[in-house]
C-alpha atoms as a PDB file:
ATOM      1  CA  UNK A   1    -148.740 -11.822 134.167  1.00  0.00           C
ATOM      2  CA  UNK A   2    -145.025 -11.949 134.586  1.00  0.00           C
ATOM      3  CA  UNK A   3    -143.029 -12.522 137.483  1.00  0.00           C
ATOM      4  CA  UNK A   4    -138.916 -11.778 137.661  1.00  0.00           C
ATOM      5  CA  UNK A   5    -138.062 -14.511 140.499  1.00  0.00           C
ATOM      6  CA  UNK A   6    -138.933 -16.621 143.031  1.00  0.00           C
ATOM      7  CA  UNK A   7    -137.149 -16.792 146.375  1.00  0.00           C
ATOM      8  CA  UNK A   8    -137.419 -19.513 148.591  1.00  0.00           C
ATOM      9  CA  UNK A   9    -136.097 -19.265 152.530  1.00  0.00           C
ATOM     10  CA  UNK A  10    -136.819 -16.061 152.665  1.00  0.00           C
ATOM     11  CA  UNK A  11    -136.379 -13.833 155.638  1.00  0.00           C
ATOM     12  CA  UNK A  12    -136.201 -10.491 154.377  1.00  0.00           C
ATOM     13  CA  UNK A  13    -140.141  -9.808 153.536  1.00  0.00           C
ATOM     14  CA  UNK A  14    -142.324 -10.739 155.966  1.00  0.00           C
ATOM     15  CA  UNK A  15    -142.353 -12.884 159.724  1.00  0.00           C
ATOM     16  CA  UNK A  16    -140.493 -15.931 159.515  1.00  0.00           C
ATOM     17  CA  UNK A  17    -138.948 -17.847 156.616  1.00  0.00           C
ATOM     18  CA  UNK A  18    -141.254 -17.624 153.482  1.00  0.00           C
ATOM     19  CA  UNK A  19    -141.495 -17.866 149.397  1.00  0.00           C
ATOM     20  CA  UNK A  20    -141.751 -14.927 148.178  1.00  0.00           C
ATOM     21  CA  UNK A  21    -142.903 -13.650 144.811  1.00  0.00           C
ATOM     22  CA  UNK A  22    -141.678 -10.703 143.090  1.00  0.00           C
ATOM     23  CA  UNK A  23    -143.994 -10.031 139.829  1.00  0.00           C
ATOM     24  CA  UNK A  24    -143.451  -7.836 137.277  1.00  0.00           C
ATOM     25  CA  UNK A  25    -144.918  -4.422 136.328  1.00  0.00           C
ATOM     26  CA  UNK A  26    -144.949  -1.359 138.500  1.00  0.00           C
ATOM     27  CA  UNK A  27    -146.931   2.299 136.770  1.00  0.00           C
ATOM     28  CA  UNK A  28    -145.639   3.977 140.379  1.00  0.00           C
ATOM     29  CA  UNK A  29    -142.368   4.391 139.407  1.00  0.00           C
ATOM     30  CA  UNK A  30    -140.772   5.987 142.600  1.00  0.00           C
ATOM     31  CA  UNK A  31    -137.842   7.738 142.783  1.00  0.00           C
ATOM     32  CA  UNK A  32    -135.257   5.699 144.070  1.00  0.00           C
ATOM     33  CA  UNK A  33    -136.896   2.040 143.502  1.00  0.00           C
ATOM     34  CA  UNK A  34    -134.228  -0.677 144.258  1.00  0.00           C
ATOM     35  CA  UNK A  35    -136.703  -2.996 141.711  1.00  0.00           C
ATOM     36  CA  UNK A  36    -136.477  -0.595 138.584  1.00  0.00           C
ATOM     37  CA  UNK A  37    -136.302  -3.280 136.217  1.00  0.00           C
ATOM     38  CA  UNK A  38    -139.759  -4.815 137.425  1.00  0.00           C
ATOM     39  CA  UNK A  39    -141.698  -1.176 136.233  1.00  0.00           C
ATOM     40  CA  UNK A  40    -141.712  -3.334 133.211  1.00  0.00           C
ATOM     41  CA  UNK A  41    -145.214  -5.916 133.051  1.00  0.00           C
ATOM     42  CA  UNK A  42    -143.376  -7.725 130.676  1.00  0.00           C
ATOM     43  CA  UNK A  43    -140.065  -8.435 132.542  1.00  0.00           C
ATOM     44  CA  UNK A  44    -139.034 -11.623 133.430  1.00  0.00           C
ATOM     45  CA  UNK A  45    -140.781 -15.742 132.886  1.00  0.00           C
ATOM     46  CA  UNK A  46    -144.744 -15.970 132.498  1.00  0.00           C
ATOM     47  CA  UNK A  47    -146.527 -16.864 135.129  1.00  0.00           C
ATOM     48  CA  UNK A  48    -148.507 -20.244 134.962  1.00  0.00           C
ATOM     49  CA  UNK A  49    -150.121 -22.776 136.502  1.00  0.00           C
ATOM     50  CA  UNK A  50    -146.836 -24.513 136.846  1.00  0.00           C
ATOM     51  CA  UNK A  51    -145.617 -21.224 138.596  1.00  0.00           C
ATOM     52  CA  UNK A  52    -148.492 -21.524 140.793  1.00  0.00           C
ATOM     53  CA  UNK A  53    -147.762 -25.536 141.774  1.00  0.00           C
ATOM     54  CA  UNK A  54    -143.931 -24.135 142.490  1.00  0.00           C
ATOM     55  CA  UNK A  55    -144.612 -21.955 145.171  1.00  0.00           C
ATOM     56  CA  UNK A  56    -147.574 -23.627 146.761  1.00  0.00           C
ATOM     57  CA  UNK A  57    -145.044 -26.894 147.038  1.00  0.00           C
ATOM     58  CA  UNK A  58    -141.909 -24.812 148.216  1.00  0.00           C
ATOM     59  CA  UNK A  59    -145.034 -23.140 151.313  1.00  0.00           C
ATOM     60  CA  UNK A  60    -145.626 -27.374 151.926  1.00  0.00           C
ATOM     61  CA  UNK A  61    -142.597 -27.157 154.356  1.00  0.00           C
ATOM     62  CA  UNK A  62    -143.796 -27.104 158.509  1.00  0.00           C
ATOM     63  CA  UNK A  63    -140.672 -24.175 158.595  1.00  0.00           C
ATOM     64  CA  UNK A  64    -142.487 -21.892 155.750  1.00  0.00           C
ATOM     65  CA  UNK A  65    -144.683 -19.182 157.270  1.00  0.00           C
ATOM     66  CA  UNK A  66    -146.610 -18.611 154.367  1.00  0.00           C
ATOM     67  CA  UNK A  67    -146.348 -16.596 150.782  1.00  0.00           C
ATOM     68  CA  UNK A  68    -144.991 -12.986 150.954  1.00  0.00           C
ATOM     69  CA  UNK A  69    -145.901 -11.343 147.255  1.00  0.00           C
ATOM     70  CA  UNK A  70    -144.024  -7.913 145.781  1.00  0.00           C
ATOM     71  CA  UNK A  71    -142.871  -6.840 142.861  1.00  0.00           C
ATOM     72  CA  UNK A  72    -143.273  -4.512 140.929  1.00  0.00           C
ATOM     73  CA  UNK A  73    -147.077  -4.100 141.961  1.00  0.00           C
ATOM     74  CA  UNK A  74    -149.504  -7.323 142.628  1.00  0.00           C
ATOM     75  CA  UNK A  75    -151.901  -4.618 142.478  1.00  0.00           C
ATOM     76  CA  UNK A  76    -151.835  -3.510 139.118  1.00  0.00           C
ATOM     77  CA  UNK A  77    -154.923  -4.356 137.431  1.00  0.00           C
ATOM     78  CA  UNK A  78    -152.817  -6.553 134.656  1.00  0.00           C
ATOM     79  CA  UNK A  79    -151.709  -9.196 137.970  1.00  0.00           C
ATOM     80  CA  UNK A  80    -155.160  -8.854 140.019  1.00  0.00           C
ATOM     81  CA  UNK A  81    -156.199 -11.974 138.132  1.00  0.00           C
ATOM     82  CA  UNK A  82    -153.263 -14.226 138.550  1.00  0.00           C
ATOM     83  CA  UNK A  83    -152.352 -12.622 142.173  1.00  0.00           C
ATOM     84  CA  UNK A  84    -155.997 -13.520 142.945  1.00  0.00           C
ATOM     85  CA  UNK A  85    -155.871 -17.106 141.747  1.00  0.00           C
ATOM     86  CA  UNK A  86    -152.609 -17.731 143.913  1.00  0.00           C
ATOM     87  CA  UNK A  87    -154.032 -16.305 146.882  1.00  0.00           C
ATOM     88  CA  UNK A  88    -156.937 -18.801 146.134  1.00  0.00           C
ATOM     89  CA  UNK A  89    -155.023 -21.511 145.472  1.00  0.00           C
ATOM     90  CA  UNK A  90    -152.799 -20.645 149.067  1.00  0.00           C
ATOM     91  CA  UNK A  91    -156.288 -20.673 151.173  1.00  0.00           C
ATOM     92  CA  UNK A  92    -157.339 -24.007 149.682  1.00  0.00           C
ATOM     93  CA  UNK A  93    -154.014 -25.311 150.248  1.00  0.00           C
ATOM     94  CA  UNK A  94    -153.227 -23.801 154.014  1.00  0.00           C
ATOM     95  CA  UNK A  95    -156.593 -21.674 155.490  1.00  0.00           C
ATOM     96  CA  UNK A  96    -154.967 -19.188 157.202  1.00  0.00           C
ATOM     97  CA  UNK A  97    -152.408 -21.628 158.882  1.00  0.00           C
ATOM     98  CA  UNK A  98    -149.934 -19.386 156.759  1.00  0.00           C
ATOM     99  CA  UNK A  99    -149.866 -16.105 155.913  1.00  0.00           C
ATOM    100  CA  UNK A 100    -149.640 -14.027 153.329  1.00  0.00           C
ATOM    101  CA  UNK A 101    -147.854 -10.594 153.147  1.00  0.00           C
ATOM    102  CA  UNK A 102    -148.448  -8.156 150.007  1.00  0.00           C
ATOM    103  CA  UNK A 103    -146.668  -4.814 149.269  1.00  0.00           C
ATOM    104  CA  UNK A 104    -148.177  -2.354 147.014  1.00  0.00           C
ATOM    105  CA  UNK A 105    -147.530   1.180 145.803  1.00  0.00           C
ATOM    106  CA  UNK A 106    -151.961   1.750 146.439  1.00  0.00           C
ATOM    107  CA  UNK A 107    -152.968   3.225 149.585  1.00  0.00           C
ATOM    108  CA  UNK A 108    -155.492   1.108 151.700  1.00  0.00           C
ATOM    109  CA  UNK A 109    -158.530   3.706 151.301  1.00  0.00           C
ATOM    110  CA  UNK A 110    -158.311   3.694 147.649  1.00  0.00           C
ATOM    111  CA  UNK A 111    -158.070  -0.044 147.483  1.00  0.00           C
ATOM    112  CA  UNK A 112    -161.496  -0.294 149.439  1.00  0.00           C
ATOM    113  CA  UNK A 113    -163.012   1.708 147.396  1.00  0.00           C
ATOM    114  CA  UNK A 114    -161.884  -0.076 144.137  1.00  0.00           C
ATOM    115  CA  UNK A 115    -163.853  -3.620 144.119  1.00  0.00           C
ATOM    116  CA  UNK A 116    -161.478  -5.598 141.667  1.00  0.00           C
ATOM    117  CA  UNK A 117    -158.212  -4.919 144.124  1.00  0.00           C
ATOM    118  CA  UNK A 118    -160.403  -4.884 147.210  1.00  0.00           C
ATOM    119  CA  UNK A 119    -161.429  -8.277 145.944  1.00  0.00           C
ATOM    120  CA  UNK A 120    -158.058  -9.902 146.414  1.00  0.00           C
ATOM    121  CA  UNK A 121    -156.632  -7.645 148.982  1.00  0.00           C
ATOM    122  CA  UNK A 122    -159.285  -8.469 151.853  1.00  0.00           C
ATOM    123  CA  UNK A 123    -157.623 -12.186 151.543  1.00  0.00           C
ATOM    124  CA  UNK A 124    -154.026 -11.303 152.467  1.00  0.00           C
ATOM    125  CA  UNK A 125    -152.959 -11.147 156.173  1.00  0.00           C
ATOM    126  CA  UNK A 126    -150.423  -7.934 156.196  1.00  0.00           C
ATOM    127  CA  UNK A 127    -150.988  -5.389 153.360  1.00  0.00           C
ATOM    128  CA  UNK A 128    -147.627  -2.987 153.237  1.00  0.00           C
ATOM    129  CA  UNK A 129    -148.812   0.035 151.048  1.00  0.00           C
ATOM    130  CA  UNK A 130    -148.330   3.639 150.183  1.00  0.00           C
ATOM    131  CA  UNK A 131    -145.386   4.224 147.633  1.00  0.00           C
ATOM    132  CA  UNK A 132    -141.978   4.548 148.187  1.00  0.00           C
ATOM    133  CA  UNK A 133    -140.716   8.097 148.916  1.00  0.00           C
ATOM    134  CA  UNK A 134    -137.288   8.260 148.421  1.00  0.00           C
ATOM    135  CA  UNK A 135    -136.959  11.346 151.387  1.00  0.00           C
ATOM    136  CA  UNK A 136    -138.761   9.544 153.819  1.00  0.00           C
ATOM    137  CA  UNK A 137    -136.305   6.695 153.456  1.00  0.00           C
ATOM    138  CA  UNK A 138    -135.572   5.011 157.002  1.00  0.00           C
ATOM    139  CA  UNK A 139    -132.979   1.733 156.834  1.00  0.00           C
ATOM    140  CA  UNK A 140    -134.172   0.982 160.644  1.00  0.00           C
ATOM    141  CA  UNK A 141    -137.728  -0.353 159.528  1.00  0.00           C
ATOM    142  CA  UNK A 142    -139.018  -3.698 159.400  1.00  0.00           C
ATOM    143  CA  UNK A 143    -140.296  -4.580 156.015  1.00  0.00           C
ATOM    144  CA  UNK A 144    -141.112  -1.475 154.425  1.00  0.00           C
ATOM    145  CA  UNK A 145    -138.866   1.147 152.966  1.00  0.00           C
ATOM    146  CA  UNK A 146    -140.191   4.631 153.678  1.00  0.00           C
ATOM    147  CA  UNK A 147    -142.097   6.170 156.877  1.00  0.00           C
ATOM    148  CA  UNK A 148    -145.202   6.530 155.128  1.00  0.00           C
ATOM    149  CA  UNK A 149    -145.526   2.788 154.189  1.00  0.00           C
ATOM    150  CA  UNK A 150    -147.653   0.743 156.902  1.00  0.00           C
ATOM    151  CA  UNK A 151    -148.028  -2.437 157.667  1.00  0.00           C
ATOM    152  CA  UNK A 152    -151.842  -3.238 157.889  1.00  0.00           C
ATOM    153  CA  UNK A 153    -153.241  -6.349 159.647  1.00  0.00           C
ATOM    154  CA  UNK A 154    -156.329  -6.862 157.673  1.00  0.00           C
ATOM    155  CA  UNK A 155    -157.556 -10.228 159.038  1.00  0.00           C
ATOM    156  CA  UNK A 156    -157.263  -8.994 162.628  1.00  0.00           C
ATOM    157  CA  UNK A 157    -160.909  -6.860 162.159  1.00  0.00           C
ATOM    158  CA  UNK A 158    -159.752  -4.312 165.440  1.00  0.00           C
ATOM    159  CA  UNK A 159    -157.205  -2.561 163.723  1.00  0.00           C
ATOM    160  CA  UNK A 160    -158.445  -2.559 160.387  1.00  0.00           C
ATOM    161  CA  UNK A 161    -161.713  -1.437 161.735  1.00  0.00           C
ATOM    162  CA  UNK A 162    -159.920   1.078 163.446  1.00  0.00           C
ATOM    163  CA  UNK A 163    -157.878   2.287 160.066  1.00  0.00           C
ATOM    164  CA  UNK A 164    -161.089   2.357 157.965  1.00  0.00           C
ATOM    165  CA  UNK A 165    -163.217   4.603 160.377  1.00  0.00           C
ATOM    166  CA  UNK A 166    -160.462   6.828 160.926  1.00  0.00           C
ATOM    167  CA  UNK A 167    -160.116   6.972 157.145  1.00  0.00           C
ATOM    168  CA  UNK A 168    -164.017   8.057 157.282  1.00  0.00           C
ATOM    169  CA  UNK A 169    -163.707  10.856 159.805  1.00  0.00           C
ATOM    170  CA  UNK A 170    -160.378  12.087 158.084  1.00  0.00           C
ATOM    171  CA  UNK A 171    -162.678  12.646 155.056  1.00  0.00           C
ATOM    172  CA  UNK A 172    -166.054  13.589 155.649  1.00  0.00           C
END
């Protein structure tokens, strides 16, 4: 895996100030991406164990709120495994004292049904998906960029309960 930067004191991408990561390697490709560059899985340093060590020391700081991890796409199935050993590495490190917010181009239903992303998705707090659409574009929202992305509580089992059986009796 390949990441293009790190960015400590954050306070764009999630509540409060955080890391956040920004890997490399995107197959969406939506029109109008302000992180064109990162479509590439290549772009940017290698990720490492070292990398890993960086971030988890810069979240070691009583004013970081936790990890917040973009890209590009954590999702794609070239990052699960690296994305999935952070995530690890954050829950040893900090339970769910901190959080962790993820943004992907993957809609929630199809990452349920998809064990290997499901796998590392059902650790994060606040899952942003759904790709960008450049004409839904809206400047006012928090944290996402287009009126079809959500922000999805999945540790907090009422709404997520709530998304997933309305998901069911959209589609049966």
């Amino acid at each position: 895996m390949h990441y293009a930067k790190i960015k400590n004191f954050d306070i764009a991408n999630g509540i409060g100030i955080r890391t956040s990561l920004f890997v490399s390697g995107c197959s969406n490709k939506c029109k109008g991406c302000f992180n064109q560059e990162l479509w590439d899985k290549n772009y940017g340093k290698e990720f490492t164990e070292e990398t890993i060590k960086e971030i988890l020391d810069s979240i070691d700081n009583e004013q970081i709120a936790g990890l917040s991890i973009l890209g590009g796409d954590p999702l794609e199935y070239y990052n699960l495994d690296m994305v999935g050993k952070l995530i690890d590495e954050f829950r040893k490190r900090f339970g769910f004292e901190k959080s962790i917010w993820m943004w992907t181009g993957y809609l929630l239903e199809d990452i349920i049904n998809d064990p290997r992303r499901w796998s590392v998705v059902r650790k994060v707090d606040y899952l942003v998906d759904g790709p960008f659409i450049l004409e839904k574009r809206n400047l006012k929202l928090k944290f996402r960029g287009s009126e079809n992305q959500r922000i999805i509580n999945i540790q907090n089992s009422q709404t997520f309960n709530t998304l997933i059986l309305n998901y069911m009796y959209d589609y049966e």
